[in-house]
N, C-alpha and C. Protein backbone atom coordinates (compact mmCIF):
# COMPACT_ATOMS: atom_id res chain seq x y z
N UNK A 1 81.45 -8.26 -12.15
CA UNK A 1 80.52 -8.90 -13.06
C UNK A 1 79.88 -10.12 -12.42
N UNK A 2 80.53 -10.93 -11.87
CA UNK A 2 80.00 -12.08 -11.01
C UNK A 2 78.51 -11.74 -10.12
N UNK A 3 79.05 -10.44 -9.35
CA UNK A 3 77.65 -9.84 -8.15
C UNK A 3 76.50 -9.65 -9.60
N UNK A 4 76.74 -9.39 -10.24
CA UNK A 4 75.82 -8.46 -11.52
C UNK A 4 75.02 -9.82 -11.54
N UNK A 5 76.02 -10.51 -12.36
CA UNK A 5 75.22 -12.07 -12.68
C UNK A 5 74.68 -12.71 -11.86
N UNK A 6 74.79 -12.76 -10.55
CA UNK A 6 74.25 -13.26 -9.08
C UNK A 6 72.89 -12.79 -9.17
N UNK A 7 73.13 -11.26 -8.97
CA UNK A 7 71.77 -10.32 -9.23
C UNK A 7 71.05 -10.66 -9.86
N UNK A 8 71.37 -10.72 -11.32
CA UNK A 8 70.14 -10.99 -12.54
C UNK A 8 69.78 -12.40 -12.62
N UNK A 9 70.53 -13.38 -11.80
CA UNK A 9 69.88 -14.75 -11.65
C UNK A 9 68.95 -14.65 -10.74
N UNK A 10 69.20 -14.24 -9.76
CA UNK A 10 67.92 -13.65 -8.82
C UNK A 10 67.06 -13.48 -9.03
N UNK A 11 66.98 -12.13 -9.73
CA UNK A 11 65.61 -11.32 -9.92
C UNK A 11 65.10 -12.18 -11.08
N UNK A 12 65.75 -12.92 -12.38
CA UNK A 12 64.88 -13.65 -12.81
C UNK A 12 64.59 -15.02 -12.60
N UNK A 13 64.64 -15.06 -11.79
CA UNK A 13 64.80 -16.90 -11.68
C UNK A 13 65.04 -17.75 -12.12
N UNK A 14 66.87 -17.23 -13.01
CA UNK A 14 66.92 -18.29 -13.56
C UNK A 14 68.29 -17.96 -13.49
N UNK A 15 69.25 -19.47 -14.52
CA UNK A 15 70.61 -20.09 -13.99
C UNK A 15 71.26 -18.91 -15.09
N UNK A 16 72.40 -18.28 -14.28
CA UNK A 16 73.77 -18.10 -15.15
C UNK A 16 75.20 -18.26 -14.79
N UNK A 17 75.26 -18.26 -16.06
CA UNK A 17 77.21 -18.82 -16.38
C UNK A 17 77.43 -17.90 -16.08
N UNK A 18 78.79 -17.34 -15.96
CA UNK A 18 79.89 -16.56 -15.87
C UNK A 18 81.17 -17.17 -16.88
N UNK A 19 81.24 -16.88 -17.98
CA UNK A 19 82.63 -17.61 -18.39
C UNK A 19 83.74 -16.63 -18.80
N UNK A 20 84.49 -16.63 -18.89
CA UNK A 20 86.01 -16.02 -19.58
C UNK A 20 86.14 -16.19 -20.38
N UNK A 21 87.00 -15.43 -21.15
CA UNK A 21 87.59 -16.02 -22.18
C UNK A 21 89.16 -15.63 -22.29
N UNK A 22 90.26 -16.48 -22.87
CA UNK A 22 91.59 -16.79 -22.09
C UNK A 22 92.37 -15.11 -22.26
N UNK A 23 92.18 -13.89 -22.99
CA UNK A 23 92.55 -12.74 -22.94
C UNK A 23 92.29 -12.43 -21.08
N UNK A 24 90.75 -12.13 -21.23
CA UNK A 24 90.95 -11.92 -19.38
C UNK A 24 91.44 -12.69 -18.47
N UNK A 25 91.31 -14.25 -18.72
CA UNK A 25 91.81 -15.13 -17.30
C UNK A 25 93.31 -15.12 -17.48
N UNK A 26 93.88 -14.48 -18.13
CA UNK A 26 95.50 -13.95 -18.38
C UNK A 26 96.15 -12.75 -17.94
N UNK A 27 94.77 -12.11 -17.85
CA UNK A 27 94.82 -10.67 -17.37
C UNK A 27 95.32 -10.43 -15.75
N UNK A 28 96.70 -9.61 -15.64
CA UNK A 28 96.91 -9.29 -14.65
C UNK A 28 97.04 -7.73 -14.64
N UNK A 29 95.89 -7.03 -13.22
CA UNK A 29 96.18 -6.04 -13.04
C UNK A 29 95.32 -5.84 -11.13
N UNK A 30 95.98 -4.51 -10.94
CA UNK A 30 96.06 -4.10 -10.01
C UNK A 30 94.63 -3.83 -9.67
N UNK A 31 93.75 -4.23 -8.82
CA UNK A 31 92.21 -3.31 -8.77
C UNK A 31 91.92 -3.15 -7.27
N UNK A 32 91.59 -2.16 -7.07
CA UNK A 32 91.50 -1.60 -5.33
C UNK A 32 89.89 -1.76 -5.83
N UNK A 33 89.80 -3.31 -4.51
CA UNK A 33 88.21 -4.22 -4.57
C UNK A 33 87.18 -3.14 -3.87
N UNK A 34 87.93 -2.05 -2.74
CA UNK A 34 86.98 -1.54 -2.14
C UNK A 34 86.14 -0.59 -2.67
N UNK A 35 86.88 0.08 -4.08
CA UNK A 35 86.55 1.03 -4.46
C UNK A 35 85.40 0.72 -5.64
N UNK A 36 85.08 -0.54 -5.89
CA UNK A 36 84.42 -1.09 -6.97
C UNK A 36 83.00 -1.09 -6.19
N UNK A 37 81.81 -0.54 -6.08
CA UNK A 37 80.82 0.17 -5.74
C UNK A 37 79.54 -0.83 -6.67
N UNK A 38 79.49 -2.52 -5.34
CA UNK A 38 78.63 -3.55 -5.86
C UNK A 38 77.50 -3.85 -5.34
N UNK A 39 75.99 -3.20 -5.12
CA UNK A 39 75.15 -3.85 -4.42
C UNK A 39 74.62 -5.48 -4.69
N UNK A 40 74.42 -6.42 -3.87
CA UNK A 40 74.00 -7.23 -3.62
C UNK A 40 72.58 -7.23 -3.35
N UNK A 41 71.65 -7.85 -4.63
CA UNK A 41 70.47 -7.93 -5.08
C UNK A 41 69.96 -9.27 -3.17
N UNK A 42 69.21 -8.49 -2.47
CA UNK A 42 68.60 -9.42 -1.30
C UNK A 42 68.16 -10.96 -1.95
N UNK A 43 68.65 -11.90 -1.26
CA UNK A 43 68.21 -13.40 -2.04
C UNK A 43 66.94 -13.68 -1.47
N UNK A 44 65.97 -13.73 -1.99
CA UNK A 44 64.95 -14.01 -1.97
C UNK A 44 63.92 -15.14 -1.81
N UNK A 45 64.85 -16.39 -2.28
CA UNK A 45 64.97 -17.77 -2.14
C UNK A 45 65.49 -18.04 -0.98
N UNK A 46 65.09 -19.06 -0.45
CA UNK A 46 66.15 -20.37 0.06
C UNK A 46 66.91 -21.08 -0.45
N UNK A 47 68.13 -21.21 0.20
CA UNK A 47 68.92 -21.74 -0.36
C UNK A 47 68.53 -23.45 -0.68
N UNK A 48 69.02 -24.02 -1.47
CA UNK A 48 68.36 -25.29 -2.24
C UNK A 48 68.86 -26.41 -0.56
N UNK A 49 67.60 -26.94 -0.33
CA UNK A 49 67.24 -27.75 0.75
C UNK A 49 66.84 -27.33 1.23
N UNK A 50 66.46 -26.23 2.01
CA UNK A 50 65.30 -25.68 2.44
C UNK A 50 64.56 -25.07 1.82
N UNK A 51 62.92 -25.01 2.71
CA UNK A 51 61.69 -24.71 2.04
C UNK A 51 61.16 -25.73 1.16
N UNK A 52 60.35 -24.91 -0.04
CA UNK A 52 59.32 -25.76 -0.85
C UNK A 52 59.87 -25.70 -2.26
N UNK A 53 59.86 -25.92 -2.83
CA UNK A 53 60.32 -25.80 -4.77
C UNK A 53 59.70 -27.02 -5.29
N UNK A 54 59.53 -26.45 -6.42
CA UNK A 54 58.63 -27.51 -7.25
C UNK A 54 59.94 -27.30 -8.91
N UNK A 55 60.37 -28.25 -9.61
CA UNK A 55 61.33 -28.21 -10.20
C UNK A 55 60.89 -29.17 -11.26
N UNK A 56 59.82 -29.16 -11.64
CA UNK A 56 59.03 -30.06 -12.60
C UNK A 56 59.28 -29.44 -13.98
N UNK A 57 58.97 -28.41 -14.15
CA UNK A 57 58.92 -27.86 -15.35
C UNK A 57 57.21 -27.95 -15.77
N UNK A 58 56.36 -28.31 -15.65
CA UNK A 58 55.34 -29.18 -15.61
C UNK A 58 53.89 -27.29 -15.09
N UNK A 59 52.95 -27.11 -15.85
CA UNK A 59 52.25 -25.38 -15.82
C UNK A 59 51.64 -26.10 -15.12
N UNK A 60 51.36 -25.06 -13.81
CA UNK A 60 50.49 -25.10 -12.97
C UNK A 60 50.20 -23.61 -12.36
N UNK A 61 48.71 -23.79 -11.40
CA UNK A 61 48.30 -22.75 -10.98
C UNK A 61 48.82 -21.56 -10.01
N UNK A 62 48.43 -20.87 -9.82
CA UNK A 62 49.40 -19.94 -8.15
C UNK A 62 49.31 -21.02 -7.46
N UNK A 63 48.33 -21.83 -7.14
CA UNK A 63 48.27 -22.38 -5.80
C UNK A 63 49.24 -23.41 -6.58
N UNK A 64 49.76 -23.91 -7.11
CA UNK A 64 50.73 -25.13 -6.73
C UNK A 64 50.04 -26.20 -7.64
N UNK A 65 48.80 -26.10 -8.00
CA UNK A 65 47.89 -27.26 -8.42
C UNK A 65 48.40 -27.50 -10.26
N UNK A 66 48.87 -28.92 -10.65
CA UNK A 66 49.43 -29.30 -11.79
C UNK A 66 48.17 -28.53 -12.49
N UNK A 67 48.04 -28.14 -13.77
CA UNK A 67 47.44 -28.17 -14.88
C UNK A 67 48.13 -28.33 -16.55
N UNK A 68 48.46 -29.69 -16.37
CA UNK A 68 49.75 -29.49 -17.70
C UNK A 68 48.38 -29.50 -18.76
N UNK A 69 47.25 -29.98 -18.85
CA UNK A 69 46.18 -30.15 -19.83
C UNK A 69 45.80 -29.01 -20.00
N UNK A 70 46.12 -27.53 -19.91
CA UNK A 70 45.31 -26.29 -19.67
C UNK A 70 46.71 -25.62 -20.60
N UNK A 71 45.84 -24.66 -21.94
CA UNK A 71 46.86 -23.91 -22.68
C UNK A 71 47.12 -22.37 -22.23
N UNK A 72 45.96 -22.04 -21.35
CA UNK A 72 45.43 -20.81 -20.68
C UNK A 72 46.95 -20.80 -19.78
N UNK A 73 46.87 -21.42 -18.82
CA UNK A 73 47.70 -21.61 -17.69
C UNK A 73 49.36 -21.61 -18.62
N UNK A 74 49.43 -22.01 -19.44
CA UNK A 74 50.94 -21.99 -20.12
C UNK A 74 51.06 -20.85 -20.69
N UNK A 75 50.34 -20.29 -21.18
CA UNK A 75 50.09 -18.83 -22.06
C UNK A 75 50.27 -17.75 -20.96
N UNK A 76 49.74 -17.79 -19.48
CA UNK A 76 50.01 -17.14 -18.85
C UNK A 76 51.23 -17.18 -18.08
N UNK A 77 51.75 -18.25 -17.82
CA UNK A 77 53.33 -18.60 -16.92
C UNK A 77 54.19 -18.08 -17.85
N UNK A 78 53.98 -18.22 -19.64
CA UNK A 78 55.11 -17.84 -20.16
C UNK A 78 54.83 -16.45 -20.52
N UNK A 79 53.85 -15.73 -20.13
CA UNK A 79 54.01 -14.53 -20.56
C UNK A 79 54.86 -13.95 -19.55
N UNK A 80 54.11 -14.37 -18.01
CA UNK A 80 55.15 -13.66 -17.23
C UNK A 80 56.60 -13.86 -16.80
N UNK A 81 56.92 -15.16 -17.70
CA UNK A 81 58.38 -14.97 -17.68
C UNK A 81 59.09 -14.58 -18.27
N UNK A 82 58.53 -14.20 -19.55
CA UNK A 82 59.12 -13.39 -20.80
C UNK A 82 58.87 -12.10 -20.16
N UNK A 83 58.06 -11.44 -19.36
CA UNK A 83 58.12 -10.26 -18.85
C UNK A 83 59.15 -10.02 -17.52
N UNK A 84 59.05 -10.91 -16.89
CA UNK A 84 60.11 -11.07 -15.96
C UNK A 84 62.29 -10.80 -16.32
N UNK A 85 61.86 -11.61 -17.58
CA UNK A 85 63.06 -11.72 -18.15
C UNK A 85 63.95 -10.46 -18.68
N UNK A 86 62.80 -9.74 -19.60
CA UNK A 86 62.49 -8.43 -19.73
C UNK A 86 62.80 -7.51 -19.18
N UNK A 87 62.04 -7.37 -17.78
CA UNK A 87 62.43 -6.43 -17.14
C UNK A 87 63.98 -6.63 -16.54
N UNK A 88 64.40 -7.63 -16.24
CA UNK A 88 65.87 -7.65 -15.23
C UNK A 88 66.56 -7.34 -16.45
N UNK A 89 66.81 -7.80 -17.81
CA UNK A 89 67.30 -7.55 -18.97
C UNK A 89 67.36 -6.18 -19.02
N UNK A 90 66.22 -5.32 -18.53
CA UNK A 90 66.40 -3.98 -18.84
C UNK A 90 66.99 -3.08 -17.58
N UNK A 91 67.28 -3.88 -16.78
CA UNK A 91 67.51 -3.78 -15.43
C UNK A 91 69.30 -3.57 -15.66
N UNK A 92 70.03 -4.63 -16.83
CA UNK A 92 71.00 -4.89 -16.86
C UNK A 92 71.87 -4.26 -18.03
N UNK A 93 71.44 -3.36 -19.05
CA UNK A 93 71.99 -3.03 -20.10
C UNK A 93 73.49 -3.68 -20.28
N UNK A 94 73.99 -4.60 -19.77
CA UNK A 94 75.27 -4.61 -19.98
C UNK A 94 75.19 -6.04 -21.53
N UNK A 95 74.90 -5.99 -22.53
CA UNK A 95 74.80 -6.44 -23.71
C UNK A 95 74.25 -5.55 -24.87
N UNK A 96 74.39 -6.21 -26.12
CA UNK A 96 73.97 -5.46 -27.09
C UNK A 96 73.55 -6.80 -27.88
N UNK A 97 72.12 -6.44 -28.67
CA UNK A 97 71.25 -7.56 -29.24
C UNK A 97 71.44 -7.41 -30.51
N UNK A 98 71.68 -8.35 -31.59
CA UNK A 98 72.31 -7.97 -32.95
C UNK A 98 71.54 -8.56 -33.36
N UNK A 99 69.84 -8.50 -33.67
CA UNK A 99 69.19 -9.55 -34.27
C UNK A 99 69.60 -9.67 -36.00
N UNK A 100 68.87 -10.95 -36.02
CA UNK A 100 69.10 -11.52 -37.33
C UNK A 100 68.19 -12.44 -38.12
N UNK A 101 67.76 -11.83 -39.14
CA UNK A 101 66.09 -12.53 -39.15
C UNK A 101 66.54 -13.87 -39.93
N UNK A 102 66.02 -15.00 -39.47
CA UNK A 102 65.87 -16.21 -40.05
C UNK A 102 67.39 -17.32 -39.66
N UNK A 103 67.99 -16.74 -38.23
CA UNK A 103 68.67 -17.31 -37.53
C UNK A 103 67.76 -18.21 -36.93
N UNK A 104 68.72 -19.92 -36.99
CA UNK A 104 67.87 -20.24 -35.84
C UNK A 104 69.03 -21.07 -34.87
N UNK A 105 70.10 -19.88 -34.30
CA UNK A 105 70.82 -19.96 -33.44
C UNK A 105 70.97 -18.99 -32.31
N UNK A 106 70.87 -18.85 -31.09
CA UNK A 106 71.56 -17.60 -30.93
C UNK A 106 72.74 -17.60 -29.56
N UNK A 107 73.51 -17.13 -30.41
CA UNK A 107 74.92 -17.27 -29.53
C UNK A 107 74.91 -15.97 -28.72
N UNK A 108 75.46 -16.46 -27.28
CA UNK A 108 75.78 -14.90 -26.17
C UNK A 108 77.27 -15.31 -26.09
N UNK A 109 78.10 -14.19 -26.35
CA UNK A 109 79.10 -14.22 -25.66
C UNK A 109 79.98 -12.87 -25.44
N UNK A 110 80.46 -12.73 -24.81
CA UNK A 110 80.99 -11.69 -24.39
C UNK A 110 83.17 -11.70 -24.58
N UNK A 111 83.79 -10.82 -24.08
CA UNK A 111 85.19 -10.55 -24.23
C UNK A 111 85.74 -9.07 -24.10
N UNK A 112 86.77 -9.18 -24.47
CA UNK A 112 87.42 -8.01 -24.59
C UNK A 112 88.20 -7.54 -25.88
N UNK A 113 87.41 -6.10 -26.40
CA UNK A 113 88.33 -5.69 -27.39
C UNK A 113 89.18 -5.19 -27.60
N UNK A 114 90.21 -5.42 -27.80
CA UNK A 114 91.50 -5.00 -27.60
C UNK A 114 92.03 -4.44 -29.29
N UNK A 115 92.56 -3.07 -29.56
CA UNK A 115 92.51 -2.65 -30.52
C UNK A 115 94.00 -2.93 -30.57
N UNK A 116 93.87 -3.10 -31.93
CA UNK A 116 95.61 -3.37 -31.98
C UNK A 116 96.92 -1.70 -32.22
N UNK A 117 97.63 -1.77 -31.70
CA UNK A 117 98.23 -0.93 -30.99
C UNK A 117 99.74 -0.96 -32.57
N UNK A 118 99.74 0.56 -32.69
CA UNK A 118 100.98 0.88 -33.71
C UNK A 118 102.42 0.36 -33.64
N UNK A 119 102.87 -0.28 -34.57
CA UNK A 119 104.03 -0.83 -34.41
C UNK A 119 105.45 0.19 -34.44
């Protein structure tokens, strides 16, 4: 799961957690690592200190040029990151989306279900 999450931070350009929760970080078992069949998404970036990055947050053009006064230029950066997002999301099926109309929270989390077992 870690390579997965590596991956999909990649391809979308953006930050993820990895967290546990104390059922698995308790979890002891046997796993033959070789047989677990993980490609490694090519990094595409530089690693942070080299190269160029701009880390403003702040819409601007392809070329680099600020336009925070321009709604055009924001309308378009966020479309393609909502499409970006999108696609690696669909890239990743490993979740299930439980919408809920007139939430204005939304929690991710993940675990393990463990069915309870006959006494």
């Amino acid at each position: 799961m870690a390579v997965t999450a590596f991956n999909a931070a990649e391809e979308s350009l953006s930050p993820v957690i990895l967290l546990s929760d104390a059922f698995l970080s308790h979890l002891y078992e046997i796993a033959d690592l070789e047989a677990i069949k993980v490609e490694a998404v090519p990094r595409g970036k530089e690693p942070l200190g080299k190269g160029q990055r701009l880390f403003t947050g702040t819409a601007h053009d392809k070329l680099g040029n600020v336009k925070t006064n321009d709604p055009e230029i924001y309308q378009i950066w966020l479309s393609e990151l909502k499409e970006r997002h999108h696609r690696v999301a669909d890239k990743y099926p490993l979740h299930e989306y439980l919408p809920h109309s007139g939430s204005k929270i939304l929690l991710i989390a993940f675990g393990l279900l463990q069915e309870s077992s006959p006494l």
